[in-house]
PDB file of N, CA and C in Angstrom:
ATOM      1  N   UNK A   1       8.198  -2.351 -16.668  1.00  0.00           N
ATOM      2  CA  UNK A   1       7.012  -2.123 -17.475  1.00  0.00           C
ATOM      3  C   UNK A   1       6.069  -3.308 -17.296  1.00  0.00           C
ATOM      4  N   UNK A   2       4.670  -2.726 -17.286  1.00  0.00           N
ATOM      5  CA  UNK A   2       3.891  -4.148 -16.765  1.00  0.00           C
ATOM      6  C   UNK A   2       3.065  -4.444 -18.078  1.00  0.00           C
ATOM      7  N   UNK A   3       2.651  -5.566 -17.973  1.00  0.00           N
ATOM      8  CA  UNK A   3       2.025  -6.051 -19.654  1.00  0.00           C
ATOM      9  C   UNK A   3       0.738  -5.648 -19.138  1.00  0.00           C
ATOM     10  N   UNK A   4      -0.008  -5.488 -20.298  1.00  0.00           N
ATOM     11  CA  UNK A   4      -1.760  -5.220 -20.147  1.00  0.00           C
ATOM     12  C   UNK A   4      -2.556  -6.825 -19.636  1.00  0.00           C
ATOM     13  N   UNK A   5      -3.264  -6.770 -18.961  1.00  0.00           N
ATOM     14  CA  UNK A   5      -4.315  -7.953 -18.304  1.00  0.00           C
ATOM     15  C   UNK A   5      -4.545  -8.459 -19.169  1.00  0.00           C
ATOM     16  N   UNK A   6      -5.433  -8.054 -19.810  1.00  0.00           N
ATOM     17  CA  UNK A   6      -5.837  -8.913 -21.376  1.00  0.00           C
ATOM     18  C   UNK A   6      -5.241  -9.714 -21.960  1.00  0.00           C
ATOM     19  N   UNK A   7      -3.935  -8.855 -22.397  1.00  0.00           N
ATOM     20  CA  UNK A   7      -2.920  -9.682 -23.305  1.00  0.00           C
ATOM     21  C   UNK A   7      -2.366 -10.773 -23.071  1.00  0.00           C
ATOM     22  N   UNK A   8      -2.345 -10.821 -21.282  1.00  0.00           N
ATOM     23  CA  UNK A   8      -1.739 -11.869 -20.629  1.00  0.00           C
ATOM     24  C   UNK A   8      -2.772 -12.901 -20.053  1.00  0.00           C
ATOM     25  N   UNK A   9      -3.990 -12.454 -20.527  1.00  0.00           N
ATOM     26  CA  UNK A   9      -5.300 -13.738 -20.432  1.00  0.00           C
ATOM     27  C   UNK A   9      -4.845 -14.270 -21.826  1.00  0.00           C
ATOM     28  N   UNK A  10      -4.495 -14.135 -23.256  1.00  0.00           N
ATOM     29  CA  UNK A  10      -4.527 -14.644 -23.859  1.00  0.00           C
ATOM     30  C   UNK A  10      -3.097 -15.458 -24.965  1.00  0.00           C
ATOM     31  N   UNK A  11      -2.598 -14.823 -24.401  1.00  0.00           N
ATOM     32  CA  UNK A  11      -0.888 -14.972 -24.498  1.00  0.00           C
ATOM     33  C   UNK A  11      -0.656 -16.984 -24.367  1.00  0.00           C
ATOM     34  N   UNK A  12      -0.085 -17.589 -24.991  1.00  0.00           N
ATOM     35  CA  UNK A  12      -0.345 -18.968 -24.619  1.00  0.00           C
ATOM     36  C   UNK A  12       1.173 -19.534 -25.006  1.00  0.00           C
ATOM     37  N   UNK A  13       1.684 -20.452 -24.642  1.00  0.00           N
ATOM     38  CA  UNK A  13       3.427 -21.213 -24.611  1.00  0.00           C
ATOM     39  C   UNK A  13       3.588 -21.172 -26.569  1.00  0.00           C
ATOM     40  N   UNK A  14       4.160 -20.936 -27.491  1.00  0.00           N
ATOM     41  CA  UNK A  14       4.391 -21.183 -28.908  1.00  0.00           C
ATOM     42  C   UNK A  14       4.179 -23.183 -29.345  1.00  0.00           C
ATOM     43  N   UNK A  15       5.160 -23.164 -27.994  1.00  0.00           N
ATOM     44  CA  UNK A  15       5.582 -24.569 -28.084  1.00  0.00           C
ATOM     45  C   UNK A  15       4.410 -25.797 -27.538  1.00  0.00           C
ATOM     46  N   UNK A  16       3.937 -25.565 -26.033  1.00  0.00           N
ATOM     47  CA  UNK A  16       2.689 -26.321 -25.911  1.00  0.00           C
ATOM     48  C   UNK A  16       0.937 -25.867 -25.791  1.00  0.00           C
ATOM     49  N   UNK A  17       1.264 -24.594 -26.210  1.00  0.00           N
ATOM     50  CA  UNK A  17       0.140 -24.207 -25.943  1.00  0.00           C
ATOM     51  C   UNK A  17      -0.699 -23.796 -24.400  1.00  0.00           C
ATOM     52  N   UNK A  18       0.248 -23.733 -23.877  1.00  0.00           N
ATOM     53  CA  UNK A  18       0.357 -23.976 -21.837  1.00  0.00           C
ATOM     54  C   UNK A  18       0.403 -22.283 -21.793  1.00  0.00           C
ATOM     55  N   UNK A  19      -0.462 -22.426 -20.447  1.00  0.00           N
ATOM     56  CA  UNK A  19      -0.713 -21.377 -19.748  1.00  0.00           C
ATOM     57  C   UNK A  19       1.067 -20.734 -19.407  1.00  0.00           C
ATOM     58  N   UNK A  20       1.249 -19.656 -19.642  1.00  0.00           N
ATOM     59  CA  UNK A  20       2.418 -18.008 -19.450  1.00  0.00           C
ATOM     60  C   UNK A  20       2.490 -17.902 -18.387  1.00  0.00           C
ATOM     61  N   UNK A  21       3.198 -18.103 -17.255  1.00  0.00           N
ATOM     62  CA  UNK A  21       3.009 -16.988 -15.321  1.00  0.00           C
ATOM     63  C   UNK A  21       3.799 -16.021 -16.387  1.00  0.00           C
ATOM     64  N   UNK A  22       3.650 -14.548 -16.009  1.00  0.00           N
ATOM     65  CA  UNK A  22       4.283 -13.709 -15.433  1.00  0.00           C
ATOM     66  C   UNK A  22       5.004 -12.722 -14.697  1.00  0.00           C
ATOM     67  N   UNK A  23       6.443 -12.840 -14.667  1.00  0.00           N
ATOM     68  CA  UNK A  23       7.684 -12.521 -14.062  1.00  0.00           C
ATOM     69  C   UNK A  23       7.496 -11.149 -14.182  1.00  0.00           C
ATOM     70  N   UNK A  24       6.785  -9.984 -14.019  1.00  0.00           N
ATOM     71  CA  UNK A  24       7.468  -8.903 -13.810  1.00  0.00           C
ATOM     72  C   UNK A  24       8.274  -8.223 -13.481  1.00  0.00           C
ATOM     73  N   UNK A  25       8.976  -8.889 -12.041  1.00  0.00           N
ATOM     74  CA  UNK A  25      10.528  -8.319 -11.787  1.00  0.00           C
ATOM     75  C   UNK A  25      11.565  -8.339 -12.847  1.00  0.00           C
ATOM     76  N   UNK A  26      11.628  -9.985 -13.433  1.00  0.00           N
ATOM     77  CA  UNK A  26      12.484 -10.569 -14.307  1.00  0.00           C
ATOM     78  C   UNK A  26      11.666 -10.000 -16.102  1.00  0.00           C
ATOM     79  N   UNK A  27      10.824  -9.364 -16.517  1.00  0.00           N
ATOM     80  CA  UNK A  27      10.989  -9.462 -17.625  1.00  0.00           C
ATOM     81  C   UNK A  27      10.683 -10.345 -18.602  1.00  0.00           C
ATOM     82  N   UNK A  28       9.620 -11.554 -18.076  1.00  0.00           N
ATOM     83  CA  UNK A  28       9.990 -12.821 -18.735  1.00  0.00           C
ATOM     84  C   UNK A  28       8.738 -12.995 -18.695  1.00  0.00           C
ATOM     85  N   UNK A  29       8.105 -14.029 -19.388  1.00  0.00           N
ATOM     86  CA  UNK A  29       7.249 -15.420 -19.488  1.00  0.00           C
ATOM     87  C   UNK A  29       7.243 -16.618 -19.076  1.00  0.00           C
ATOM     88  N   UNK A  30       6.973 -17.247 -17.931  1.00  0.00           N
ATOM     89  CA  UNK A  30       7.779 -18.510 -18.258  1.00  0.00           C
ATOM     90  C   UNK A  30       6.427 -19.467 -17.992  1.00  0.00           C
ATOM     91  N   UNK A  31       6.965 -20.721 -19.072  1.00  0.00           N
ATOM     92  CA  UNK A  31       6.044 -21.697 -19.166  1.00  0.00           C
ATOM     93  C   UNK A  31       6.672 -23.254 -18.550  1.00  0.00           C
ATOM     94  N   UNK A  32       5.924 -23.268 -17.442  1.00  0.00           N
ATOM     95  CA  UNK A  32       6.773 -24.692 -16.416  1.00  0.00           C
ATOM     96  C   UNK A  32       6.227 -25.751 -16.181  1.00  0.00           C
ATOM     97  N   UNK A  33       5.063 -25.874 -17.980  1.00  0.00           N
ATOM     98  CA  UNK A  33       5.175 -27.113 -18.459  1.00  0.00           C
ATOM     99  C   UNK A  33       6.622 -27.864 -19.127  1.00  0.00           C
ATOM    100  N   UNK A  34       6.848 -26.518 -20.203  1.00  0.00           N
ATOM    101  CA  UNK A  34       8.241 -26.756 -20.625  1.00  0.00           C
ATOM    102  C   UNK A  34       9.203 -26.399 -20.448  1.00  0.00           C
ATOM    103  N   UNK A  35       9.585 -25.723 -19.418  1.00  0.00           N
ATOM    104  CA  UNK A  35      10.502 -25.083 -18.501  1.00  0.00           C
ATOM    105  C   UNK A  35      11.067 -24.678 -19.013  1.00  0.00           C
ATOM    106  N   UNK A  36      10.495 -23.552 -19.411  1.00  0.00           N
ATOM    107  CA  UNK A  36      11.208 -22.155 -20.924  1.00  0.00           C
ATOM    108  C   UNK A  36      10.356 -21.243 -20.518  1.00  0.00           C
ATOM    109  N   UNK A  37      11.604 -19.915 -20.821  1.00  0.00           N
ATOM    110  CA  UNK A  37      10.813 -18.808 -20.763  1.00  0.00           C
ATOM    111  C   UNK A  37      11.214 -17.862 -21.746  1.00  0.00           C
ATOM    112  N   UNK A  38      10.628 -16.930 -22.030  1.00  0.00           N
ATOM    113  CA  UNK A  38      10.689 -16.331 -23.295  1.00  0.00           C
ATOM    114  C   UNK A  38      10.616 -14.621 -22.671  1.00  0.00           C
ATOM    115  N   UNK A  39      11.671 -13.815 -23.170  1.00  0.00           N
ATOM    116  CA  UNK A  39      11.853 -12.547 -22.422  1.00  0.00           C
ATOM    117  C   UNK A  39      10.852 -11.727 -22.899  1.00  0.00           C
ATOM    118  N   UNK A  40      10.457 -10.267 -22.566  1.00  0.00           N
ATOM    119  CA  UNK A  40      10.066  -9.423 -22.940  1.00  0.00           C
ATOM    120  C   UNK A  40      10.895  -8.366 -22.738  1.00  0.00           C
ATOM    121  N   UNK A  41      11.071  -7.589 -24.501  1.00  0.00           N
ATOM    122  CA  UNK A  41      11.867  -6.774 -24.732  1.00  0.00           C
ATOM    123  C   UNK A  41      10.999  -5.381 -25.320  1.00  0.00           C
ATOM    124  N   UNK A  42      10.900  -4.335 -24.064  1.00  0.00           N
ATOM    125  CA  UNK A  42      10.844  -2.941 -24.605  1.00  0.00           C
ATOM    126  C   UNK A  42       9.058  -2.954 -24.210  1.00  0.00           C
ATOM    127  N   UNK A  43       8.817  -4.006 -23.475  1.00  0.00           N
ATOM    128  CA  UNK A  43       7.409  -4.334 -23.309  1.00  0.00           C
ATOM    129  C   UNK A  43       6.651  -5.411 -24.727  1.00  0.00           C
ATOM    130  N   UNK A  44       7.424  -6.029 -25.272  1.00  0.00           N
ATOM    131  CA  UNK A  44       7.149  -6.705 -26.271  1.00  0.00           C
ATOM    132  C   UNK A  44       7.394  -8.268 -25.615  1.00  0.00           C
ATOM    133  N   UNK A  45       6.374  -8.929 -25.710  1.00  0.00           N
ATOM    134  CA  UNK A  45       6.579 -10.412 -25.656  1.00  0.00           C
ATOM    135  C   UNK A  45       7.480 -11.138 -26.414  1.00  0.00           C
ATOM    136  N   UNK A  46       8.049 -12.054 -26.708  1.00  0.00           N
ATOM    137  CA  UNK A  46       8.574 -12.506 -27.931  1.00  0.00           C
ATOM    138  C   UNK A  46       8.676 -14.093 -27.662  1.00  0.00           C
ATOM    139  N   UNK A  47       7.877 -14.245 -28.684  1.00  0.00           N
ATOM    140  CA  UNK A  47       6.627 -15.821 -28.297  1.00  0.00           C
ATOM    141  C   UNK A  47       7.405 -16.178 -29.612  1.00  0.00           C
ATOM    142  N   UNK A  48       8.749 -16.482 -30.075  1.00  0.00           N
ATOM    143  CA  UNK A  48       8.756 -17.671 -31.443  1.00  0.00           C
ATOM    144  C   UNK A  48       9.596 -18.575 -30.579  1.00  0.00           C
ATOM    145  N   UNK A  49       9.079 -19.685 -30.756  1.00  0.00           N
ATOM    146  CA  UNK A  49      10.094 -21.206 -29.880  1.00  0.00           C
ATOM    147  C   UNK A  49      11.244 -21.276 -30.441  1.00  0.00           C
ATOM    148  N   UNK A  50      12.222 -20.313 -31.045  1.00  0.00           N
ATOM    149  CA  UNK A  50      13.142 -20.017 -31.310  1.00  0.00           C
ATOM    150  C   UNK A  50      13.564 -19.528 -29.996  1.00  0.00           C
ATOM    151  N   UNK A  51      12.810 -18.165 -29.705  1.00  0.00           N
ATOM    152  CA  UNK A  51      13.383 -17.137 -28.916  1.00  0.00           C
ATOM    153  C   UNK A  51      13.087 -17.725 -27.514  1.00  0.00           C
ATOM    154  N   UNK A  52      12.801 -19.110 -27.175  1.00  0.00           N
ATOM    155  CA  UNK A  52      12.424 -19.765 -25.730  1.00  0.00           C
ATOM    156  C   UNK A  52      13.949 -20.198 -25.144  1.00  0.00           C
ATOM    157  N   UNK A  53      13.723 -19.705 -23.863  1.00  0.00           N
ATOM    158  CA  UNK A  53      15.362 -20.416 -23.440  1.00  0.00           C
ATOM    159  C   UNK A  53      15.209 -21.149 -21.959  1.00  0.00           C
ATOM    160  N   UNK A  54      15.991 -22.135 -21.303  1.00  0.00           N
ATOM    161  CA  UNK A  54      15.571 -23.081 -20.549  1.00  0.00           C
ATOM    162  C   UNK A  54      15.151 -21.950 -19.584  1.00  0.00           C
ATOM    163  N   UNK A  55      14.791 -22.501 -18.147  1.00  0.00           N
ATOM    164  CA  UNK A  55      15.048 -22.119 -17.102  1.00  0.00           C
ATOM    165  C   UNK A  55      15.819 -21.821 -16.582  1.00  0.00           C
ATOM    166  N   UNK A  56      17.088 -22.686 -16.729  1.00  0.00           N
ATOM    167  CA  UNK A  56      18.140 -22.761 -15.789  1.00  0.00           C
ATOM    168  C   UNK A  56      19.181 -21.355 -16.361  1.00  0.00           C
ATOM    169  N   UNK A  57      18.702 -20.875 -17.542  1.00  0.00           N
ATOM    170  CA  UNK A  57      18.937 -19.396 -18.043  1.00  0.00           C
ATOM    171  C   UNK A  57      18.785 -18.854 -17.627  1.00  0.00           C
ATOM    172  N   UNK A  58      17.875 -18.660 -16.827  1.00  0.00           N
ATOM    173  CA  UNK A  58      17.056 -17.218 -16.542  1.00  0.00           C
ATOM    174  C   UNK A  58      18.184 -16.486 -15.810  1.00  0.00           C
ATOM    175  N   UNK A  59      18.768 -17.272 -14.844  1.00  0.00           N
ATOM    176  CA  UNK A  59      19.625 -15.949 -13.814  1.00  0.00           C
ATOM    177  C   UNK A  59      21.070 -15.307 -14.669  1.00  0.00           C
ATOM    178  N   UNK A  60      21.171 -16.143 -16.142  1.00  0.00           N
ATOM    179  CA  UNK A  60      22.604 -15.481 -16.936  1.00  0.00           C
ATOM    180  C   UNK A  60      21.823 -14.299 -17.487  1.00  0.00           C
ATOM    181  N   UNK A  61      20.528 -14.348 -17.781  1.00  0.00           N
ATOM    182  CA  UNK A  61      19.731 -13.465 -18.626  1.00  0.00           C
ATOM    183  C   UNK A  61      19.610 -12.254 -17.712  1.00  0.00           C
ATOM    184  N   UNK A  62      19.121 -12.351 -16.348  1.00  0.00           N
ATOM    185  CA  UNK A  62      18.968 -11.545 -15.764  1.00  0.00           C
ATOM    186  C   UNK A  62      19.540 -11.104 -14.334  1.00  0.00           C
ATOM    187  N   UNK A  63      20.639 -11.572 -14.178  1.00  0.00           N
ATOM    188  CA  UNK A  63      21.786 -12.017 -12.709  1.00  0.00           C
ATOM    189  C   UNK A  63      21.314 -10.724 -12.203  1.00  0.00           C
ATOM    190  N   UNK A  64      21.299 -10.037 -12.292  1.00  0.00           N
ATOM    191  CA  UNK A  64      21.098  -8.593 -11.294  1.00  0.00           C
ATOM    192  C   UNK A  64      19.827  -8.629 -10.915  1.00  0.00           C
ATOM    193  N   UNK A  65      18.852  -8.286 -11.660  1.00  0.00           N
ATOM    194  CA  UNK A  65      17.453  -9.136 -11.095  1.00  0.00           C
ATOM    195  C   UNK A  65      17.264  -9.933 -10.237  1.00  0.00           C
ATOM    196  N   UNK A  66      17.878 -11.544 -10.584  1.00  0.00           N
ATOM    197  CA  UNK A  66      17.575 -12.613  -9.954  1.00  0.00           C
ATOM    198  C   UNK A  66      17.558 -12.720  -8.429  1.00  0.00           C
ATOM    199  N   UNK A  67      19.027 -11.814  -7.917  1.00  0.00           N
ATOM    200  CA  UNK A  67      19.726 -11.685  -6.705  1.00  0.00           C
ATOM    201  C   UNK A  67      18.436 -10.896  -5.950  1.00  0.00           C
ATOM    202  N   UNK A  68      18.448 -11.442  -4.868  1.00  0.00           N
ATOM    203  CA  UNK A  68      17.288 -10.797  -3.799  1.00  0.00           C
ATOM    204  C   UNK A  68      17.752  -9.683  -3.422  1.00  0.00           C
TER     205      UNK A  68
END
């Protein structure tokens, strides 16, 4: 599922306020000022710096994905 343009012009890190890339393969957000990314579930962002998890997560989060 792909996020709307817009949303993702204005979408910003919880934690520094830093520009979002988005991962469409993976599902994710990630911000690599703070090298966290934050999933999207069901097409829902989920931006609380609670729900941010490192980088080095990403491939337990999404191992089938990750693999080329």
């Amino acid at each position: 599922m792909s996020l709307n343009r817009e949303l993702l012009d204005i979408l910003a890190c919880p934690r520094c306020k830093g520009d979002l890339k988005y991962d469409e393969k993976l599902e994710v957000l990630i911000c690599q000022a703070c090298g966290l990314f934050y999933e999207i579930i069901e097409g829902i962002p989920i931006l609380t710096p609670d729900s941010a998890k490192p980088l080095s997560e990403l491939e337990k989060v999404h191992p089938q994905k990750a693999q080329p």
